[in-house]
N, C-alpha and C. Protein backbone atom coordinates (compact mmCIF):
# COMPACT_ATOMS: atom_id res chain seq x y z
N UNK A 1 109.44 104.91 84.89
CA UNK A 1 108.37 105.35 85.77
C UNK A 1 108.48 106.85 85.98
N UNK A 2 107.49 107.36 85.62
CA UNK A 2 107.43 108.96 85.99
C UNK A 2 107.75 109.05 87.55
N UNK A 3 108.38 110.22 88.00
CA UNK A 3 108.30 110.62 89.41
C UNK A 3 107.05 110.45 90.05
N UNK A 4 106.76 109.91 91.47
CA UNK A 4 105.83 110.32 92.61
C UNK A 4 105.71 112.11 92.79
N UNK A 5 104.32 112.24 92.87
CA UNK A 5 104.42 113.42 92.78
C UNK A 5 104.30 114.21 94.51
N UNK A 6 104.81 113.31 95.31
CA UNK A 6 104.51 113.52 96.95
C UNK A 6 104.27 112.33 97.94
N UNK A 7 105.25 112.43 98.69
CA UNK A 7 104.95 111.24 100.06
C UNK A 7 103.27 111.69 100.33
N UNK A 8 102.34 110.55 99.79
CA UNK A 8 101.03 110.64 99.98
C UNK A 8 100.35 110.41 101.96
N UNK A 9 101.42 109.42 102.30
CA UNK A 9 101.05 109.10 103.93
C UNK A 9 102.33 108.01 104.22
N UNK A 10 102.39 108.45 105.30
CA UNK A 10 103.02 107.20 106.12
C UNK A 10 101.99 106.13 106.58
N UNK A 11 102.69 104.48 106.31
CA UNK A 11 101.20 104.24 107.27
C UNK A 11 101.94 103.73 108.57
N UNK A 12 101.46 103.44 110.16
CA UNK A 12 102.07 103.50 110.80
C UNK A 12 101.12 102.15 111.62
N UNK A 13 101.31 101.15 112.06
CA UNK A 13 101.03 100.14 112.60
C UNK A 13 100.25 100.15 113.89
N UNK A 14 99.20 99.90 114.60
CA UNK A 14 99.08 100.00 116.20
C UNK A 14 98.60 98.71 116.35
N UNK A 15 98.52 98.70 117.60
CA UNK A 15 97.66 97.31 118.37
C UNK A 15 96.24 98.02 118.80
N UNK A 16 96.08 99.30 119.47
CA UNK A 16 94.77 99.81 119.39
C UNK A 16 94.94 101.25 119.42
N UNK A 17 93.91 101.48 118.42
CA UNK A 17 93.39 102.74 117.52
C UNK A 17 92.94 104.01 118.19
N UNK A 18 92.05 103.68 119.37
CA UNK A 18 91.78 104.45 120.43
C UNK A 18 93.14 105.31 120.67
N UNK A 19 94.23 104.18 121.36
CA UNK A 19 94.84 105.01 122.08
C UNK A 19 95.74 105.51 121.68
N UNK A 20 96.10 104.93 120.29
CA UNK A 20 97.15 106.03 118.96
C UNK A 20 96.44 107.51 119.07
N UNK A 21 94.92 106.95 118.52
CA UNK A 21 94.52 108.63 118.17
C UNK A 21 94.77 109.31 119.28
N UNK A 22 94.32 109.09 120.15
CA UNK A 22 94.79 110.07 121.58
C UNK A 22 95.76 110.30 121.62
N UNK A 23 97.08 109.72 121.38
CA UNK A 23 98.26 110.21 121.28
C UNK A 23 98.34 111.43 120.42
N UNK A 24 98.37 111.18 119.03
CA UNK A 24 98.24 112.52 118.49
C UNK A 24 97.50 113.36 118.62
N UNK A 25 96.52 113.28 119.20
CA UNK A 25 95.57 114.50 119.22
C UNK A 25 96.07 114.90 120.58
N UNK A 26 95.87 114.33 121.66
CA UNK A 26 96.22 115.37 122.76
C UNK A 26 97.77 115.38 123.11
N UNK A 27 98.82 115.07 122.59
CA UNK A 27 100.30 114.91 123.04
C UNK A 27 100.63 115.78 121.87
N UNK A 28 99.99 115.39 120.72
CA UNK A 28 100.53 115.55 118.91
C UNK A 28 100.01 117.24 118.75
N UNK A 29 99.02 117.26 119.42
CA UNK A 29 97.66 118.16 118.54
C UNK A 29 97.40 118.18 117.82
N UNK A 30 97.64 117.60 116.28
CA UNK A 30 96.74 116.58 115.53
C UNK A 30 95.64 116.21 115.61
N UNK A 31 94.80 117.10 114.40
CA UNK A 31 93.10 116.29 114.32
C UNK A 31 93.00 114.79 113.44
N UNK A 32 92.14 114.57 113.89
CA UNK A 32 92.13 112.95 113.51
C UNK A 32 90.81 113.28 112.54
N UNK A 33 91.19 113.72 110.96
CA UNK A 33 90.32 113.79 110.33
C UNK A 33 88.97 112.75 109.74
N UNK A 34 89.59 111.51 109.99
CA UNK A 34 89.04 110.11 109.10
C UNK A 34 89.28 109.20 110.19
N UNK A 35 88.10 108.25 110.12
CA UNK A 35 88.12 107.00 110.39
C UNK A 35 87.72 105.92 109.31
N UNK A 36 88.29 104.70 109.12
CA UNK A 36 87.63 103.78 107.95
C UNK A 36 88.06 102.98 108.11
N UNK A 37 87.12 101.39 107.77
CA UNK A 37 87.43 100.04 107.84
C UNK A 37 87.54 99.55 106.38
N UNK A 38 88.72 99.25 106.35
CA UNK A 38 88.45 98.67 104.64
C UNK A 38 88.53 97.11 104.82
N UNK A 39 87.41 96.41 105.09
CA UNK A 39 87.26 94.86 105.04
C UNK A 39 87.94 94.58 104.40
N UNK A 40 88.36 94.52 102.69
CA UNK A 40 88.55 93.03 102.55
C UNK A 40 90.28 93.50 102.98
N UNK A 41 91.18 94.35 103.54
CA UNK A 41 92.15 93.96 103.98
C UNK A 41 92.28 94.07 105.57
N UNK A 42 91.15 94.27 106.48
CA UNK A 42 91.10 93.09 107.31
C UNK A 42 91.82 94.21 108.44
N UNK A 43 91.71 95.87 107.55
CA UNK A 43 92.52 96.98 108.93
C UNK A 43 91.11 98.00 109.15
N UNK A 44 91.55 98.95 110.09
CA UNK A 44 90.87 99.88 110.18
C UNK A 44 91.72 101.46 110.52
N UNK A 45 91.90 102.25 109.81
CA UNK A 45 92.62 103.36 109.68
C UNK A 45 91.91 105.00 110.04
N UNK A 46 92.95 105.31 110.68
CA UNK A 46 92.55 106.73 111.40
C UNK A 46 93.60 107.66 110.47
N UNK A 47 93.22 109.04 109.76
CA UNK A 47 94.04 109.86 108.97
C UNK A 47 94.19 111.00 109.57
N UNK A 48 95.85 111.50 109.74
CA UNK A 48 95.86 112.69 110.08
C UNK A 48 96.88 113.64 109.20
N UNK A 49 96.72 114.32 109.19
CA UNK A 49 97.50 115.43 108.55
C UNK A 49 98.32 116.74 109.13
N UNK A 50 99.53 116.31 108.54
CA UNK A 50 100.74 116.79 108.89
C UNK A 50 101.71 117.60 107.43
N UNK A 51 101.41 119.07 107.59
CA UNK A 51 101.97 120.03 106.49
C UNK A 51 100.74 119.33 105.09
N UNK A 52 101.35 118.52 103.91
CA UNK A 52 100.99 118.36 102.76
C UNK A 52 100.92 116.70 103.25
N UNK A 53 101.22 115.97 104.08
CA UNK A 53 101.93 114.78 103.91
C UNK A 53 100.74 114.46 105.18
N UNK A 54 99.72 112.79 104.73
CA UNK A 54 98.91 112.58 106.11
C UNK A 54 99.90 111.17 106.67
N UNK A 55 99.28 110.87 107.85
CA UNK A 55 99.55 109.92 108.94
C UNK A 55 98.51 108.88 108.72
N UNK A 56 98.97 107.82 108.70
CA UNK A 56 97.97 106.79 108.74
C UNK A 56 97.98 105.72 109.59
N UNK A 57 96.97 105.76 110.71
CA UNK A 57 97.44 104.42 111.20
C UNK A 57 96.56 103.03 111.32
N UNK A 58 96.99 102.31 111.41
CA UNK A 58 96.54 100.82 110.71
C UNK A 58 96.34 100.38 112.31
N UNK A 59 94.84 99.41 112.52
CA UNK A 59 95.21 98.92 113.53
C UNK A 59 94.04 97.53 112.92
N UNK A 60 94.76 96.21 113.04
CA UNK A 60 93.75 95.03 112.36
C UNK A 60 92.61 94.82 113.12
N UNK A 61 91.77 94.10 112.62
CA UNK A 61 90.81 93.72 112.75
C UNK A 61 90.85 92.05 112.44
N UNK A 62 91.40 91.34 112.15
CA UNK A 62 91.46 90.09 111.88
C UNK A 62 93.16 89.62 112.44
N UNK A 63 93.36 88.54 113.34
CA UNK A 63 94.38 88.16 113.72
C UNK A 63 95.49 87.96 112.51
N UNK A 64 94.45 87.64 111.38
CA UNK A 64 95.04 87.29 110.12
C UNK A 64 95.65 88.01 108.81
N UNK A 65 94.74 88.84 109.75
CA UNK A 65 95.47 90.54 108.75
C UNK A 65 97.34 90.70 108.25
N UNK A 66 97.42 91.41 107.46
CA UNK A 66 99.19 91.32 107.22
C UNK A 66 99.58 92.77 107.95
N UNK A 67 98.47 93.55 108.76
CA UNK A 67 98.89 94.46 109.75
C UNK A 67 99.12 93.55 111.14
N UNK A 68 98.51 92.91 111.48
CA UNK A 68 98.23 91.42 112.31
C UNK A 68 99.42 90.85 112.65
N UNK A 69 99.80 90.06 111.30
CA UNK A 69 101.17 89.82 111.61
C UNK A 69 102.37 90.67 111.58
N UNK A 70 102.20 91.61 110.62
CA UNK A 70 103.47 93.50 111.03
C UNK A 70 103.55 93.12 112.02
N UNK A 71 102.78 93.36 113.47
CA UNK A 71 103.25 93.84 114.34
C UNK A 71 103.08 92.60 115.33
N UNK A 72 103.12 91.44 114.69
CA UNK A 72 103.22 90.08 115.79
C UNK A 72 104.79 89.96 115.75
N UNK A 73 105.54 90.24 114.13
CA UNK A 73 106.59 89.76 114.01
C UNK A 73 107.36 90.82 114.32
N UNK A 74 107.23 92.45 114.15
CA UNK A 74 108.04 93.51 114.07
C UNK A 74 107.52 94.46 115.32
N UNK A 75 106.87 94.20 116.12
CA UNK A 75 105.77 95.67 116.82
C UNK A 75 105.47 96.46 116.06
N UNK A 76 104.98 97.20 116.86
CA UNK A 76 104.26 98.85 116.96
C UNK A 76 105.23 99.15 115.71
N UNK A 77 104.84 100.26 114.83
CA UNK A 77 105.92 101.30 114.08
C UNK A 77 105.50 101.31 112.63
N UNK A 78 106.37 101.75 112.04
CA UNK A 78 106.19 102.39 110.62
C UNK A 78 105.89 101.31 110.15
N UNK A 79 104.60 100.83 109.22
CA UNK A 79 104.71 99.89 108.36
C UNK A 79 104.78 100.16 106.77
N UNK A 80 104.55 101.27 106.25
CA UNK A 80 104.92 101.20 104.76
C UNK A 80 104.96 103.29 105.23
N UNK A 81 105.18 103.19 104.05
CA UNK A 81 105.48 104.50 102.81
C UNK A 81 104.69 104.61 101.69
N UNK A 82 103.91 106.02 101.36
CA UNK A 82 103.15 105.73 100.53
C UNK A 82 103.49 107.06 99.42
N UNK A 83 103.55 106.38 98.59
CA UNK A 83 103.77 107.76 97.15
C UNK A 83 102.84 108.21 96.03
N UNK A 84 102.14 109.41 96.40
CA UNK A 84 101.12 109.58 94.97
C UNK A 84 101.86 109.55 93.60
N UNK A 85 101.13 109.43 92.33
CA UNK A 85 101.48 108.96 91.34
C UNK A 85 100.17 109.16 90.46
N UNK A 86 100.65 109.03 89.38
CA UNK A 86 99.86 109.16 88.10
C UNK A 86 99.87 107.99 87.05
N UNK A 87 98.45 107.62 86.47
CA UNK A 87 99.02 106.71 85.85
C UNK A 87 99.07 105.00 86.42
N UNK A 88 98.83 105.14 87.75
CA UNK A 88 99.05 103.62 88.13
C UNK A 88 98.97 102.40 87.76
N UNK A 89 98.20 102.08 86.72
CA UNK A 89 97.74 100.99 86.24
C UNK A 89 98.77 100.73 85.22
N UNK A 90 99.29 101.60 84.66
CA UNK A 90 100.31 101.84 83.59
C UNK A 90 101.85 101.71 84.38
N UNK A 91 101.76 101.83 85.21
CA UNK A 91 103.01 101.93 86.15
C UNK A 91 103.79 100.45 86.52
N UNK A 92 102.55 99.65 86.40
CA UNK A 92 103.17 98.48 87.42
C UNK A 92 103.76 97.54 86.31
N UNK A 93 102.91 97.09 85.14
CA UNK A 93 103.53 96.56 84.23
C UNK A 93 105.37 96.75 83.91
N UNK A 94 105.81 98.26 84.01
CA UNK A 94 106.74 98.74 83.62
C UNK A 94 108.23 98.16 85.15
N UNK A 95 107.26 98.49 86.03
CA UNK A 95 108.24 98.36 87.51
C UNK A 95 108.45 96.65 87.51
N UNK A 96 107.30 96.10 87.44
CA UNK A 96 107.72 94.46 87.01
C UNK A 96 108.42 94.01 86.14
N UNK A 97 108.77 94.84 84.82
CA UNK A 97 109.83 94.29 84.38
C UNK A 97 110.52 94.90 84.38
N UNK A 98 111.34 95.66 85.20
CA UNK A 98 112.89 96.07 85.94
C UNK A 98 112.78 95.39 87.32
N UNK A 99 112.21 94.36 87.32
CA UNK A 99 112.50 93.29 88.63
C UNK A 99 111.51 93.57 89.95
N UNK A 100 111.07 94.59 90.01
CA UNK A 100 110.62 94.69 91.03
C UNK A 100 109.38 93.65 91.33
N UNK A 101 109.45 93.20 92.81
CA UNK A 101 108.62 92.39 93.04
C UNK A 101 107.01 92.94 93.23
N UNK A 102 106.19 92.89 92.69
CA UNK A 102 104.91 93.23 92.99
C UNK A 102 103.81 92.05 93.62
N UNK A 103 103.77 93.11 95.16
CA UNK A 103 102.79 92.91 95.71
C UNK A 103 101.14 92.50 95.10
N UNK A 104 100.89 93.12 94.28
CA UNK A 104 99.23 93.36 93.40
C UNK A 104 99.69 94.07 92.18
N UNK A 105 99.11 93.13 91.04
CA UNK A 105 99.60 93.51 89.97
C UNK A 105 98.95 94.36 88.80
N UNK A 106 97.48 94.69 89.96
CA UNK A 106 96.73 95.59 89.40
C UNK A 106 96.10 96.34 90.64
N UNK A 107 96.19 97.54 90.34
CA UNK A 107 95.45 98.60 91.27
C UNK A 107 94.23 98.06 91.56
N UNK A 108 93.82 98.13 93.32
CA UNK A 108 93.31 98.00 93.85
C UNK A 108 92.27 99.07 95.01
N UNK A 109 91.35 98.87 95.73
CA UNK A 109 90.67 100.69 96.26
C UNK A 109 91.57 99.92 97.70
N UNK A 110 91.76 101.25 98.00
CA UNK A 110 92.33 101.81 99.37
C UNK A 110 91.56 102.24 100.53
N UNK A 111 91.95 102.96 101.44
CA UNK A 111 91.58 103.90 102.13
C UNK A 111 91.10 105.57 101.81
N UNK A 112 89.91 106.25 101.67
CA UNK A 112 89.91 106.89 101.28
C UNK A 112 89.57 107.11 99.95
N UNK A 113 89.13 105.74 99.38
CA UNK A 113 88.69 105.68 97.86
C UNK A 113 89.53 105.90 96.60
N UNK A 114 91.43 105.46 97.70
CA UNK A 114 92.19 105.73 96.23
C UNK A 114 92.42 104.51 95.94
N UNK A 115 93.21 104.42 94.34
CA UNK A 115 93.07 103.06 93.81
C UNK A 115 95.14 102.84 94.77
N UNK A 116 95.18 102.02 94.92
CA UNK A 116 96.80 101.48 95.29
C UNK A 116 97.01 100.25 94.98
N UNK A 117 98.48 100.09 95.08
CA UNK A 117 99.37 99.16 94.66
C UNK A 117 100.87 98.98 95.86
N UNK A 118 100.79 97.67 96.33
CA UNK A 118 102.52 97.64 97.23
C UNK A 118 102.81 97.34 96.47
N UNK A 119 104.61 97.32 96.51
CA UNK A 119 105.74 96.57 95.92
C UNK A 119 106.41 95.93 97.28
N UNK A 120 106.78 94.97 96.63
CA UNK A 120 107.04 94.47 98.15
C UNK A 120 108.44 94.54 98.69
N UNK A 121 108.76 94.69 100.17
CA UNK A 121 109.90 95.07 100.81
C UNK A 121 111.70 94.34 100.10
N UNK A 122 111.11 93.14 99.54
CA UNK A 122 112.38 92.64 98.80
C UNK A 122 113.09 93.43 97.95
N UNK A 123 112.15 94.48 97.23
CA UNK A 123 112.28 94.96 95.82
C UNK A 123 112.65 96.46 96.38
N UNK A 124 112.23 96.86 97.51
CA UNK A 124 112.45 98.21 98.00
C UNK A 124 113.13 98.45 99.30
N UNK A 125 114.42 97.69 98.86
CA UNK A 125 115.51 97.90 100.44
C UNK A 125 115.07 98.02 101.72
N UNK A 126 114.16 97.09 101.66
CA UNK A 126 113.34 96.78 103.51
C UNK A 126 111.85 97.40 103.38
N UNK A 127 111.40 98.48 102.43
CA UNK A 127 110.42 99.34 102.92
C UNK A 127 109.24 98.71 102.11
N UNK A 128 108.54 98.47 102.61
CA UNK A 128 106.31 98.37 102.09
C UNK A 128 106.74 99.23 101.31
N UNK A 129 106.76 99.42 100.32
CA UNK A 129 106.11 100.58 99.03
C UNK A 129 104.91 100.72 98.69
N UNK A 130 103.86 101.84 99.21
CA UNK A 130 102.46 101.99 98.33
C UNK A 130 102.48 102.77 97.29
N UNK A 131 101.82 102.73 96.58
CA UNK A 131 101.72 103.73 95.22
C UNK A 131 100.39 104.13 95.44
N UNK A 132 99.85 105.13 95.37
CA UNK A 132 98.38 105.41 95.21
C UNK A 132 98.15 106.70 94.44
N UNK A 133 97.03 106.83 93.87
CA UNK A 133 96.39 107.45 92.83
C UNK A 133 95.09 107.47 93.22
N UNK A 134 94.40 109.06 93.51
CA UNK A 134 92.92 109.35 93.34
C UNK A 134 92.81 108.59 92.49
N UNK A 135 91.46 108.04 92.45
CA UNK A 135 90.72 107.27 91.70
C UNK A 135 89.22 107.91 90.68
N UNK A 136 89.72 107.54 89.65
CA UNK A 136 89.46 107.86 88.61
C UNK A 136 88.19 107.39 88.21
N UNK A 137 87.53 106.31 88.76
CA UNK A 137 86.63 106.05 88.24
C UNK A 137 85.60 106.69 89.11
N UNK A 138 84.18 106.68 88.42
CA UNK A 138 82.64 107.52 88.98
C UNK A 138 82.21 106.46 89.77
């Protein structure tokens, strides 16, 4: 696997979205550039940016969501790590067979219109792994 070319975002878990963003913006001073619901995974995400590296935070929309249960089973807090990359589609084939467990075994759209991929916490010493890649297609 080629190197990540940059921690793309943290994503960070809430119960409500409102009162995260307020946190960073008036405690943080942090602008809260983005808002977005990406249905079919059931979150809705606020983006902020910090140096090169954004903030993301996840707050569900469906009890059933796997942000839903994050924070039924773990609370509030960091829920993944996210790494830009090149190549993604080409990537995962290769990471699956050196064991790693994959989450989605083909790039999928994100937040923000990039394509991503987890690996899942078994395969990455406790941590959500995202992979994401601007997306390439028109």
């Amino acid at each position: 696997m080629k190197e990540p070319t940059k921690i793309e975002h943290i994503g960070i878990a809430v119960k409500n979205l409102t009162e995260a963003i307020s946190f960073y913006e008036n405690v943080l001073g942090l602008k809260c550039y983005a808002i977005e619901e990406i249905e079919d995974q059931k979150v809705k995400t606020a983006f902020f940016i910090v140096g090169e590296t954004k903030i993301e935070l996840l707050e569900a929309t469906s009890e059933d969501s796997p942000v839903a249960k994050f924070i039924e089973k773990k609370g509030e807090g960091i829920h993944h790590i996210a790494f830009e990359v090149s190549g993604l589609i080409y990537l995962l084939p290769g990471l699956e067979s050196k064991g790693i467990q994959l989450i989605d075994k083909q790039p999928r759209k994100g937040a923000e219109g990039m394509d991503i991929a987890f690996l899942h916490p078994k395969s990455t010493f406790g941590v959500l792994t995202e992979l994401c890649e601007k997306s390439t297609s028109i």
